[in-house]
C-alpha atoms as a PDB file:
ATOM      1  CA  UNK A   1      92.310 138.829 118.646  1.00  0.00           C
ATOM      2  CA  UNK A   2      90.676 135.290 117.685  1.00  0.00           C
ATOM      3  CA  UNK A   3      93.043 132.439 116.585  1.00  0.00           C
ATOM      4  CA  UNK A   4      90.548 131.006 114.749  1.00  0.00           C
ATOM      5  CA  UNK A   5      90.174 133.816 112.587  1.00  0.00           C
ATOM      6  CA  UNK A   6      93.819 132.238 111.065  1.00  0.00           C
ATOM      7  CA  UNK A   7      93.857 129.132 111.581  1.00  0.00           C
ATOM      8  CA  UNK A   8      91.442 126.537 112.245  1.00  0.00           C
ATOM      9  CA  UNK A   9      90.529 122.300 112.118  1.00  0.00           C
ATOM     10  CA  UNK A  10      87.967 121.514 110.326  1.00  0.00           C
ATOM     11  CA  UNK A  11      86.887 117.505 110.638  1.00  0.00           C
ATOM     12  CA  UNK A  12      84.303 115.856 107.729  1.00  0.00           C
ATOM     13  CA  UNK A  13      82.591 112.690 106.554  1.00  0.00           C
ATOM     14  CA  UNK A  14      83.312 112.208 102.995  1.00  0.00           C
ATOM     15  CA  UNK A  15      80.451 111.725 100.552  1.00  0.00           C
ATOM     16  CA  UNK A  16      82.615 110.105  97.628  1.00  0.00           C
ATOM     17  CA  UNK A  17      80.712 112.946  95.132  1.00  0.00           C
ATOM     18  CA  UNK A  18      80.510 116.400  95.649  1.00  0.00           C
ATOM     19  CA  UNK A  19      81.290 117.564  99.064  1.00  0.00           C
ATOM     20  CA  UNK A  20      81.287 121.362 100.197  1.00  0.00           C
ATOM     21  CA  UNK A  21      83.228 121.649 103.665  1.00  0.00           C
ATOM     22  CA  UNK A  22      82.555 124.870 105.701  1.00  0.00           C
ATOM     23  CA  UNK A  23      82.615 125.564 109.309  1.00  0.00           C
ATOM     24  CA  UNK A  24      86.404 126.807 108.708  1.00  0.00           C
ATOM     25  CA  UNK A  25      85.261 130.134 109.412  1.00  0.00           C
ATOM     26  CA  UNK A  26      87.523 131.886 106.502  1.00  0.00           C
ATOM     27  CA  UNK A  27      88.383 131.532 103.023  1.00  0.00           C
ATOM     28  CA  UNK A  28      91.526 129.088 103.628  1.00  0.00           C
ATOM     29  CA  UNK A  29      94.054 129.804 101.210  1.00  0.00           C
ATOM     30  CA  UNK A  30      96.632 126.379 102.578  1.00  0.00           C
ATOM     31  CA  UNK A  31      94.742 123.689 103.236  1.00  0.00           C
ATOM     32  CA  UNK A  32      96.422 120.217 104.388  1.00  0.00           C
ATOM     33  CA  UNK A  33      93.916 117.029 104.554  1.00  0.00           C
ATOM     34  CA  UNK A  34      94.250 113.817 105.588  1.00  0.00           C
ATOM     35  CA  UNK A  35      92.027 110.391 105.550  1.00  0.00           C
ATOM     36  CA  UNK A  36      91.491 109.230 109.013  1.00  0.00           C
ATOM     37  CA  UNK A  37      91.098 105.521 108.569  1.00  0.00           C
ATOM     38  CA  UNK A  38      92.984 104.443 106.140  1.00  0.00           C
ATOM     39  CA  UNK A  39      96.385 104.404 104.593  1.00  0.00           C
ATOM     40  CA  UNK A  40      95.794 107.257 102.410  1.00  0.00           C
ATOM     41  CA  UNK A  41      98.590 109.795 101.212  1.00  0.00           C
ATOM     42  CA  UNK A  42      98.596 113.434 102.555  1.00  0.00           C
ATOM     43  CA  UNK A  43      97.104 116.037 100.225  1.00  0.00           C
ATOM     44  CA  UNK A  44      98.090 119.756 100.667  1.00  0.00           C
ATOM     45  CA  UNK A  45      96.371 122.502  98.278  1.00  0.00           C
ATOM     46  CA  UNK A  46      97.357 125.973  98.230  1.00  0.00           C
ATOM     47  CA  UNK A  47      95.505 129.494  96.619  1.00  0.00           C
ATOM     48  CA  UNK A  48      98.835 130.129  94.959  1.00  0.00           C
ATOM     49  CA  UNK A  49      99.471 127.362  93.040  1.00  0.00           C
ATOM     50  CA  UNK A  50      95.780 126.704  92.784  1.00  0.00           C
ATOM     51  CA  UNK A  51      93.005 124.104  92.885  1.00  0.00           C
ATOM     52  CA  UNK A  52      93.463 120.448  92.131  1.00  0.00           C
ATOM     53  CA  UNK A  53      97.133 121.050  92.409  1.00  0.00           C
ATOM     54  CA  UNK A  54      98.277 118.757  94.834  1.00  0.00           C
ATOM     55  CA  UNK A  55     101.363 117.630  96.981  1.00  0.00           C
ATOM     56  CA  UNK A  56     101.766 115.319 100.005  1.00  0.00           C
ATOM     57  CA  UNK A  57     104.133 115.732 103.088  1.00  0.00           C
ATOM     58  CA  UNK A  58     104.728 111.542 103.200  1.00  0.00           C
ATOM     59  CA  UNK A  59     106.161 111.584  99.309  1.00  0.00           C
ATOM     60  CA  UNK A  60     108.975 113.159  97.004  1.00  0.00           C
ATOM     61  CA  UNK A  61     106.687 113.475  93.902  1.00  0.00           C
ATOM     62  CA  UNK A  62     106.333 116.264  91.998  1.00  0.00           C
ATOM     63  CA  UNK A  63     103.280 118.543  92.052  1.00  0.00           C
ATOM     64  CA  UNK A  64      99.939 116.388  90.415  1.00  0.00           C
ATOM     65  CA  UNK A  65      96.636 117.519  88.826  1.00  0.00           C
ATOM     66  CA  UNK A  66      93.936 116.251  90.451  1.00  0.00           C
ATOM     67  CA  UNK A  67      90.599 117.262  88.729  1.00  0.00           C
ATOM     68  CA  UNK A  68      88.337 115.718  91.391  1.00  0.00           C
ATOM     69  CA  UNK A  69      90.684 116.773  94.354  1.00  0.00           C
ATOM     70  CA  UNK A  70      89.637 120.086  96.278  1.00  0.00           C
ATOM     71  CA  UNK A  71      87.817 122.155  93.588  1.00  0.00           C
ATOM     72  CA  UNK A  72      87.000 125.319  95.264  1.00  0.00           C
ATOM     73  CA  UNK A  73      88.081 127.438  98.146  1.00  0.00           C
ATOM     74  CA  UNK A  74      85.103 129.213  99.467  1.00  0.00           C
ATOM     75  CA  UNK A  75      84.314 131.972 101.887  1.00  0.00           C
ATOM     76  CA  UNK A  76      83.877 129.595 104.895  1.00  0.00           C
ATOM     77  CA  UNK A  77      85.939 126.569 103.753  1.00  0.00           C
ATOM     78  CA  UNK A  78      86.424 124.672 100.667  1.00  0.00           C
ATOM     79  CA  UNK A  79      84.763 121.605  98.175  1.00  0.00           C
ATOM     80  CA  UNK A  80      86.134 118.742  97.365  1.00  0.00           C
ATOM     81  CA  UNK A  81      85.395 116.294  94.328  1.00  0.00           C
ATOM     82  CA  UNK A  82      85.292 112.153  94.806  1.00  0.00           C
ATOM     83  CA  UNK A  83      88.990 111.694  94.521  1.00  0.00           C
ATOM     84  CA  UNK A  84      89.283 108.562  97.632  1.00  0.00           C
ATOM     85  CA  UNK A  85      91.743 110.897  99.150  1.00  0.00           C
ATOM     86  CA  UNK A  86      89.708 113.663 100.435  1.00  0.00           C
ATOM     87  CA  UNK A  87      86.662 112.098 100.073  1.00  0.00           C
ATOM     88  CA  UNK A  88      86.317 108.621 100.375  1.00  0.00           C
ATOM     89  CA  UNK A  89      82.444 108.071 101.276  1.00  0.00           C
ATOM     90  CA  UNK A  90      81.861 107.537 104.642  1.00  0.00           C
ATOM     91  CA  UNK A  91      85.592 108.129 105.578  1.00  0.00           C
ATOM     92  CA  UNK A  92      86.166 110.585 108.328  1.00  0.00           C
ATOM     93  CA  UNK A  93      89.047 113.518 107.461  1.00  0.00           C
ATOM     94  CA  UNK A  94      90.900 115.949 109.182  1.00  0.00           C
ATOM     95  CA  UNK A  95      91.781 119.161 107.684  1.00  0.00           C
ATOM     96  CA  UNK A  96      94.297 121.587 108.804  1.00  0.00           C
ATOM     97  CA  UNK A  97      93.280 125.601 107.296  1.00  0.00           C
ATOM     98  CA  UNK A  98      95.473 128.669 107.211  1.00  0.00           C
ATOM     99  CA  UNK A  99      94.585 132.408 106.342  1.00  0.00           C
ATOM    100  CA  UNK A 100      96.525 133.794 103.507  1.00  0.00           C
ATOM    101  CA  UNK A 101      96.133 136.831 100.914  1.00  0.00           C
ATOM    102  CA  UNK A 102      94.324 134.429  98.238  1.00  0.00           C
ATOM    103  CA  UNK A 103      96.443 134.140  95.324  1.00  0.00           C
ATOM    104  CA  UNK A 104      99.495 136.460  96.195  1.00  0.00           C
ATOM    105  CA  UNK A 105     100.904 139.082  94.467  1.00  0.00           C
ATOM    106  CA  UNK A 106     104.530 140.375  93.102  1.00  0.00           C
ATOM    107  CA  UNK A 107     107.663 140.218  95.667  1.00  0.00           C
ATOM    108  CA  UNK A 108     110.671 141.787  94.866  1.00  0.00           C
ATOM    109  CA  UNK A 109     112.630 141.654  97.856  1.00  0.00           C
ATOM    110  CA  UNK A 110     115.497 138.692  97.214  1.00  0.00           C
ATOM    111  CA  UNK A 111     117.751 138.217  94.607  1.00  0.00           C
ATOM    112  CA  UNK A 112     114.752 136.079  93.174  1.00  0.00           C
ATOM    113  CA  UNK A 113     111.761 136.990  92.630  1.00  0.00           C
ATOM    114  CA  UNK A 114     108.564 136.021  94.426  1.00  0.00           C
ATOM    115  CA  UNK A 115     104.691 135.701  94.445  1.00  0.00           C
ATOM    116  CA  UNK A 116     103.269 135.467  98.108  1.00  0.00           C
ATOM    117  CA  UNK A 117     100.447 135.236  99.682  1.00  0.00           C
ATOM    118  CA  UNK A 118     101.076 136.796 103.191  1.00  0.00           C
ATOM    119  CA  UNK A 119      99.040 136.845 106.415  1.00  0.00           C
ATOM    120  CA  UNK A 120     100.944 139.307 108.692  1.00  0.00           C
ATOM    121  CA  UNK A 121      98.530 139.172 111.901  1.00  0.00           C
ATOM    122  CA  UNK A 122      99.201 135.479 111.816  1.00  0.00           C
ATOM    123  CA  UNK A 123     102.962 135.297 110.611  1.00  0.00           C
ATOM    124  CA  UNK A 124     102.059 132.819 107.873  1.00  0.00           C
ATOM    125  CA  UNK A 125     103.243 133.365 104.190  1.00  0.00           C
ATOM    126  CA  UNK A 126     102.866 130.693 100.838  1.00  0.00           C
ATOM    127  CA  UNK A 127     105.402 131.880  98.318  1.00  0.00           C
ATOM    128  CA  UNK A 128     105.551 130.418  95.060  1.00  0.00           C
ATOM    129  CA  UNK A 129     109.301 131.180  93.186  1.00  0.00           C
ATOM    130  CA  UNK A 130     111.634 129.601  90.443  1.00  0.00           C
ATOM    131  CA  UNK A 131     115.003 128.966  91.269  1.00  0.00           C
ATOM    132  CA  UNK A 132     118.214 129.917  89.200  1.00  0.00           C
ATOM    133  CA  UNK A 133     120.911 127.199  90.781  1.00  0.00           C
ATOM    134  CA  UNK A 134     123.050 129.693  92.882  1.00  0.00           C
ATOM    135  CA  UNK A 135     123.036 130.694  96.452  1.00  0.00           C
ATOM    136  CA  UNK A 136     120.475 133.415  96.317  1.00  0.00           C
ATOM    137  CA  UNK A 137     117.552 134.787  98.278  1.00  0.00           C
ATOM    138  CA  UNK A 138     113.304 134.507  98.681  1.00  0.00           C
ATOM    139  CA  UNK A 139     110.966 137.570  99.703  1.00  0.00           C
ATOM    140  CA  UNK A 140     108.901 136.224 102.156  1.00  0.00           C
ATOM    141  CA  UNK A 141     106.134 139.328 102.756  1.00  0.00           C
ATOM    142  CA  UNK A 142     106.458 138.515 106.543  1.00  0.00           C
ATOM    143  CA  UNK A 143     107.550 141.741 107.500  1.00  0.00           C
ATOM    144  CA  UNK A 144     109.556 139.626 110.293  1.00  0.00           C
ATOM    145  CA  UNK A 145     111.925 136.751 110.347  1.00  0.00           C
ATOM    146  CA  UNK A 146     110.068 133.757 110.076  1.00  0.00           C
ATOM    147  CA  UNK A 147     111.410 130.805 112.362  1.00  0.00           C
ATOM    148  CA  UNK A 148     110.364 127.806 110.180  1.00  0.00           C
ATOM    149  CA  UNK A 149     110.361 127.213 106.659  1.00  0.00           C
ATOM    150  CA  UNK A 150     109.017 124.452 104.735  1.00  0.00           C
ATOM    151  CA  UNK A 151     109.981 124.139 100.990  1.00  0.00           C
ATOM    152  CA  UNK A 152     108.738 121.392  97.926  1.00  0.00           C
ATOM    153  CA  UNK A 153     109.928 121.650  94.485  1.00  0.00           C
ATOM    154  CA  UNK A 154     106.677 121.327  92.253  1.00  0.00           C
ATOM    155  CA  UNK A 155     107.934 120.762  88.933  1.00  0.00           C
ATOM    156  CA  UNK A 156     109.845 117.642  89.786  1.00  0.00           C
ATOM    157  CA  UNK A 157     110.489 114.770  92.544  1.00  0.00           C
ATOM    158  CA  UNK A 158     112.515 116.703  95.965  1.00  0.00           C
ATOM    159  CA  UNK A 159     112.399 115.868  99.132  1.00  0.00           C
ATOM    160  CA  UNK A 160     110.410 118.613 102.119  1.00  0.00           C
ATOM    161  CA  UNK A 161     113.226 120.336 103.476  1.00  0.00           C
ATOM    162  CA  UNK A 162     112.515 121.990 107.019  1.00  0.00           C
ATOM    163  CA  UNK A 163     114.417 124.862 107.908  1.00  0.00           C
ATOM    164  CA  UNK A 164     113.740 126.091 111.840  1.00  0.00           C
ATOM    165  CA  UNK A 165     115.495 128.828 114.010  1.00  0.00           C
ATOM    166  CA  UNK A 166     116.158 126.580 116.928  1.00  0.00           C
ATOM    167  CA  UNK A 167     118.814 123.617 116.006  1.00  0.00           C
ATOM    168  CA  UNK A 168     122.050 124.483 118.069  1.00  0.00           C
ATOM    169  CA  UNK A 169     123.695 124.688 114.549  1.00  0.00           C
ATOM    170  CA  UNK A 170     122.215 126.771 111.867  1.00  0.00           C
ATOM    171  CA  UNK A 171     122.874 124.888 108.789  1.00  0.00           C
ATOM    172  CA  UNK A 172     120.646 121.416 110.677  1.00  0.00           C
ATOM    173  CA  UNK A 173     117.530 121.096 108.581  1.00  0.00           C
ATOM    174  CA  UNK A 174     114.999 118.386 108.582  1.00  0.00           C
ATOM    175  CA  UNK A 175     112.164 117.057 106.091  1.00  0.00           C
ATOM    176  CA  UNK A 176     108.914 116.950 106.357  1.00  0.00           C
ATOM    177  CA  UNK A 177     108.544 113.595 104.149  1.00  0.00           C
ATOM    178  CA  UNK A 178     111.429 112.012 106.146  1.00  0.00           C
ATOM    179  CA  UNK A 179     111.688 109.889 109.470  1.00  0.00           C
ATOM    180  CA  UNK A 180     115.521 110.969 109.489  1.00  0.00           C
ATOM    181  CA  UNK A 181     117.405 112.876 112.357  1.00  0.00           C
ATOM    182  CA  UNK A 182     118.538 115.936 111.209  1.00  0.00           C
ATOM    183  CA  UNK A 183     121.094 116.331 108.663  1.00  0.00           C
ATOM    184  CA  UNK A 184     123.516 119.426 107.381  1.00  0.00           C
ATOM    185  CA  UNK A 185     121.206 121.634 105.183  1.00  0.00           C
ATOM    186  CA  UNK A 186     123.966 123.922 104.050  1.00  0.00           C
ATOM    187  CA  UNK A 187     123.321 123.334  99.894  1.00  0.00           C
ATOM    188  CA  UNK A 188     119.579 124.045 101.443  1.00  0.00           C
ATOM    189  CA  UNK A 189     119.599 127.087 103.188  1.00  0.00           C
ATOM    190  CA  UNK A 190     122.829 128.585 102.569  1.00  0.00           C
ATOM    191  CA  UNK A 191     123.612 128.047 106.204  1.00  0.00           C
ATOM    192  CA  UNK A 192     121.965 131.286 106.966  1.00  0.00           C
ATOM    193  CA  UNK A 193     119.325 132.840 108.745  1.00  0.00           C
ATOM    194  CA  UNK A 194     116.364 134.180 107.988  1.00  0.00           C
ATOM    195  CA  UNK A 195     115.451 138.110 107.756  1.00  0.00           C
ATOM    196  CA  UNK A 196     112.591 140.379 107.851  1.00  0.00           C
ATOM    197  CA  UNK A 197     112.757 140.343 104.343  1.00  0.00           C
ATOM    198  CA  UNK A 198     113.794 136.970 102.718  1.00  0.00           C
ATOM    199  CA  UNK A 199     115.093 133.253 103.426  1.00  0.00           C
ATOM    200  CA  UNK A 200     118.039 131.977 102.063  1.00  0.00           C
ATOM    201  CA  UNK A 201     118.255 129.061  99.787  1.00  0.00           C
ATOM    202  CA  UNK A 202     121.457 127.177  98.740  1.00  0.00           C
ATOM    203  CA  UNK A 203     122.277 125.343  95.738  1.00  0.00           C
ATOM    204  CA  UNK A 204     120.077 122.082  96.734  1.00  0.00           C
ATOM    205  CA  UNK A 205     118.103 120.723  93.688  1.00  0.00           C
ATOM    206  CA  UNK A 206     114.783 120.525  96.201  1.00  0.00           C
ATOM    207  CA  UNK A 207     115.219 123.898  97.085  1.00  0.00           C
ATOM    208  CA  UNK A 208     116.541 125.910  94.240  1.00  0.00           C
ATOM    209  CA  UNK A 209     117.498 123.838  90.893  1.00  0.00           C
ATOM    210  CA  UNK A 210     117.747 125.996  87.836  1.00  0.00           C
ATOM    211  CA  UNK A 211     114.443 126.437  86.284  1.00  0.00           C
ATOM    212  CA  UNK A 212     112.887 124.334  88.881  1.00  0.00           C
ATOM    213  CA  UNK A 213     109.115 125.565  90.351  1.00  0.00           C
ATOM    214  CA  UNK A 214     108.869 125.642  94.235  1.00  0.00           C
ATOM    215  CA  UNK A 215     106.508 126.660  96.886  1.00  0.00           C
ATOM    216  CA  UNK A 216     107.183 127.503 100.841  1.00  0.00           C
ATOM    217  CA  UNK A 217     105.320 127.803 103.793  1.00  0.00           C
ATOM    218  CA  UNK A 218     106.497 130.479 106.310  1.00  0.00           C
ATOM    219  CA  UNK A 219     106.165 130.865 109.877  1.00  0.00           C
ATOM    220  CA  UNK A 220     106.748 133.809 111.941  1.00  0.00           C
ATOM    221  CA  UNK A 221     106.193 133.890 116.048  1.00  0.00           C
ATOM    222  CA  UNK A 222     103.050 135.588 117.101  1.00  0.00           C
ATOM    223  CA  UNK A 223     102.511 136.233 121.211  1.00  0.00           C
ATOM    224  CA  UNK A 224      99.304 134.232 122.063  1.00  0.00           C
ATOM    225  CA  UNK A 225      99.121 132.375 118.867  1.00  0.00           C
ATOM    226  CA  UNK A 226     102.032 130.544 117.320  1.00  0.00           C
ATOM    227  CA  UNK A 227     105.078 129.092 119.206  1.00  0.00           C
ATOM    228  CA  UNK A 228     108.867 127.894 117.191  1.00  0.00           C
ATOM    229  CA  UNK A 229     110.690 126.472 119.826  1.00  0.00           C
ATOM    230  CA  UNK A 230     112.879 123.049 120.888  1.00  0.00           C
ATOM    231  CA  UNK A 231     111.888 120.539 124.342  1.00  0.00           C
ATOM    232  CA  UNK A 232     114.210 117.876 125.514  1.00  0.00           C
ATOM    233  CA  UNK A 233     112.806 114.755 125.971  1.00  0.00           C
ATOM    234  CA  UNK A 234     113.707 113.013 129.839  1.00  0.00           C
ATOM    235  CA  UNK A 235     112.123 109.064 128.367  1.00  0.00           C
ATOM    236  CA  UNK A 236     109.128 109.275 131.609  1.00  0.00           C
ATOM    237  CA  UNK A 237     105.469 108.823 130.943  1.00  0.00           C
ATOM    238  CA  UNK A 238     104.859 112.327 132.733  1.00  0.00           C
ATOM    239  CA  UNK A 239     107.331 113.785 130.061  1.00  0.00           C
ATOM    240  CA  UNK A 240     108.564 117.568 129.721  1.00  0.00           C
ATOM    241  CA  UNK A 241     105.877 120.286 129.949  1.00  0.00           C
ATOM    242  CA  UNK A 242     106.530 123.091 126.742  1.00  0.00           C
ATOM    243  CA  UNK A 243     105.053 126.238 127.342  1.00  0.00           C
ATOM    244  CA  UNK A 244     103.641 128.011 124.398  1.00  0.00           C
ATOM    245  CA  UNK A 245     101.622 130.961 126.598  1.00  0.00           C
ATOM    246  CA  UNK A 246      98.539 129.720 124.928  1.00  0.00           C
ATOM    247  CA  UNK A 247      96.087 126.797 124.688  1.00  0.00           C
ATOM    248  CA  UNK A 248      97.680 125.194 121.362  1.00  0.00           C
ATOM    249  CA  UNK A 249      95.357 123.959 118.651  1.00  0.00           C
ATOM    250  CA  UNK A 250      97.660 122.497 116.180  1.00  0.00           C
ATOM    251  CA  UNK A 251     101.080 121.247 117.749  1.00  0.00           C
ATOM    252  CA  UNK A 252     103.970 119.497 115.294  1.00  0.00           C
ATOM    253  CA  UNK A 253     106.768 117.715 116.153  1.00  0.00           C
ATOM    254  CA  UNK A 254     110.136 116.172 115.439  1.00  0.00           C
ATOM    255  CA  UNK A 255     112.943 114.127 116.766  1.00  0.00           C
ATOM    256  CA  UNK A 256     116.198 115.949 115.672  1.00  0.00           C
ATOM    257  CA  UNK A 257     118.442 113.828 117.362  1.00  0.00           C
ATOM    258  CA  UNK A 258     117.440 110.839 116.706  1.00  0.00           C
ATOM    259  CA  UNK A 259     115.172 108.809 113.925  1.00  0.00           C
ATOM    260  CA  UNK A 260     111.331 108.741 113.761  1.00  0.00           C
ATOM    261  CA  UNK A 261     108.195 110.038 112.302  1.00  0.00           C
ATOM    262  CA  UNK A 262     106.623 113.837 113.113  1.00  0.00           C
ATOM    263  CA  UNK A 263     103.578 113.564 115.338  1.00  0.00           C
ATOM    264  CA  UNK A 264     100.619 115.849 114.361  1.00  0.00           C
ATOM    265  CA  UNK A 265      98.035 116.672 116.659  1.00  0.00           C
ATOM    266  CA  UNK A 266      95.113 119.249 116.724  1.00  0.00           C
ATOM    267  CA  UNK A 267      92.118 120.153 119.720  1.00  0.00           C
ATOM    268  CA  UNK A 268      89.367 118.871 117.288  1.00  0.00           C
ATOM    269  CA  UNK A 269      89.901 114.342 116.992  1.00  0.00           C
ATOM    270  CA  UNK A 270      88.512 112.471 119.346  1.00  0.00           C
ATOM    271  CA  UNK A 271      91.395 111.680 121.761  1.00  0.00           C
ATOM    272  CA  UNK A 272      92.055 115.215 123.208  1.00  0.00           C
ATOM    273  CA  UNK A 273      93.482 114.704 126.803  1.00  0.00           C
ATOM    274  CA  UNK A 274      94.552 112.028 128.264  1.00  0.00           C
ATOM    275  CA  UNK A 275      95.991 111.364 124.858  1.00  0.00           C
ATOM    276  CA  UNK A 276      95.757 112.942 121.469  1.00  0.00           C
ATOM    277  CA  UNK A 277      95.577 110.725 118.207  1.00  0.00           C
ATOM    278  CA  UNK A 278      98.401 111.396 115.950  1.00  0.00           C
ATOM    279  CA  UNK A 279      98.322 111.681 112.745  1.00  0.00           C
ATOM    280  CA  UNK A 280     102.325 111.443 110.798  1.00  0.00           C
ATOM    281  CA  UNK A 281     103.119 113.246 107.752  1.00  0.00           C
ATOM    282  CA  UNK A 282     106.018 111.219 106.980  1.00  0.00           C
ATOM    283  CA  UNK A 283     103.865 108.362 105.896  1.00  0.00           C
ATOM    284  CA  UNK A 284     100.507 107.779 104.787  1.00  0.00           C
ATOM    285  CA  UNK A 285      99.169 105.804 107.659  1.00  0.00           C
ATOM    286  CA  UNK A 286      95.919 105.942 109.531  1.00  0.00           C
ATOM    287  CA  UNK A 287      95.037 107.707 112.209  1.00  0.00           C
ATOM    288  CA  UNK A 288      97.223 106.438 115.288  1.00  0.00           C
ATOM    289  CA  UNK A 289      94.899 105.921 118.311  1.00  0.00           C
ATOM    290  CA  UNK A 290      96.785 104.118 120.632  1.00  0.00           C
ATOM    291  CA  UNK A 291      97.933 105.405 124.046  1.00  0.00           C
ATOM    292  CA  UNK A 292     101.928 104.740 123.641  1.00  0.00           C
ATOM    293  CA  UNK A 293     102.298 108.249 121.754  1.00  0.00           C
ATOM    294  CA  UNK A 294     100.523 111.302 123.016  1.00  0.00           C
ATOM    295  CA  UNK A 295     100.530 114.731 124.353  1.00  0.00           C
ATOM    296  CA  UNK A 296      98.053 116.589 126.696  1.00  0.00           C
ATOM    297  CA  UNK A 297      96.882 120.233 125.611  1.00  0.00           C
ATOM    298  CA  UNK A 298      96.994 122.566 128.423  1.00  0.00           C
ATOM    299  CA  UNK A 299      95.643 126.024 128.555  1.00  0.00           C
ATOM    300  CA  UNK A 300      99.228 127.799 128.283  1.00  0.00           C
ATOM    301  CA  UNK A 301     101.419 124.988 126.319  1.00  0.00           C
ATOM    302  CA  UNK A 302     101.662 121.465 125.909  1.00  0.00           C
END
């Protein structure tokens, strides 16, 4: 009934101490942040793995310990500790918060087994498994076929391999860390589709090594609040017009044809309409604020 209930942005001012963020309007069980400013890497935190575990969508490294990373996640957002990353003092952030299930529990339904942390109104699941080195399957808690998946291994380096329903060819994935067109993901996903129950995974070291840790981050379509879906680009300044069949407060995107970073934007940075900043999780950049790269948000799409 309210979007915001799921997800929402949440921009700060870091303090370089002790700094408890709220305003998020939920506990937040994923929570991505980025430094505005300055070249700083992307830190993503999750209830299932925990606080001060940290990964970054612009590098291969494994999972890190970050005692004075984010701390705490609270009933209406989260704290973070000095670490330069998430708050650098006097540094404006940007942080990007999904609804879970807080920590998970037990899922049995692939061939592996699973813990998840599942938000069915939203159709947004963390799951946390170990893999075993063989074409296999993930329970997902979704309850419906999710049409992007995002996998890191934690316990070693891997790249962010992007699985999403709509590449003409099933077995196209992307990553998350990468600036690359779209390659064959078939040692990644099995070149197979997802169900209402699980997501495949192939033989791929970053997604299913023997032994190896890994977390994912599901999505599922919901009417009025989350759009999967593919544009082609036609190279004019009044470009394409995607419709989503909602006003869009967090919008992602990727070349798959062709080379270059994602572009993140959100309806919170300054920017919104004519242009929105973007921010790139393939690199650690600031905060792009130029006018050569942007998108307008429109009350049904993009």
């Amino acid at each position: 009934v309210k979007p915001s209930d799921n997800f929402n942005t949440v921009l700060y001012t870091g303090n370089g101490g002790t700094n408890a963020i709220t305003g998020v309007g939920f506990q937040p069980d994923w929570v991505w942040i980025k430094n505005r400013p300055d070249a700083k890497d992307h830190q993503i935190y999750d209830a299932v793995r925990g606080v001060t575990k940290v990964i970054g969508s612009d590098r291969n490294s494994a999972e890190a310990t970050v005692s004075n990373g984010l701390t705490a996640f609270g009933s209406d957002g989260f704290t973070v500790g000095s670490d330069a990353n998430v708050n650098d003092n006097s540094d404006s952030n940007a942080s990007w918060n999904w609804k879970g299930n807080g920590a998970g529990s037990a899922n049995t339904d692939g061939t592996l087994n699973s813990t998840v942390s599942v938000n069915t109104t939203a159709g947004f699941s963390i799951v946390s498994y170990t893999g075993n080195g063989n074409n296999t399957t993930v329970g997902h808690g979704l309850g419906t076929a999710p049409g992007m998946v995002i996998v890191k291994r934690r316990n070693s380096t891997g790249a962010w391999p992007v699985w999403h329903s709509k590449p003409a060819s099933i077995n196209e994935i992307v990553e998350l860390n990468s600036t690359g067109a779209q390659q064959n993901g078939a040692s990644y996903f099995n070149n197979s589709a997802t169900t209402s129950s699980v997501f495949p995974l192939g033989t791929s070291g970053d997604v299913n090594a023997s032994g190896g840790t890994y977390i994912a981050y599901c999505f599922a379509e919901k009417k009025g609040y989350s759009k999967i879906s593919f544009y082609t680009g036609d190279g004019n300044a009044n470009g394409p017009f995607v419709y989503t069949g909602f006003k869009p407060a967090f919008l992602l995107i990727k070349s798959t044809s062709n080379s270059g970073n994602w572009h993140l934007a959100d309806n919170k940075r300054v920017g919104l309409n004519p242009w929105n900043y973007r921010i790139q999780p393939a690199d650690s950049n600031a905060e792009y604020q130029g006018s050569a790269i942007y998108s307008d948000f429109l009350s049904n799409g993009f």
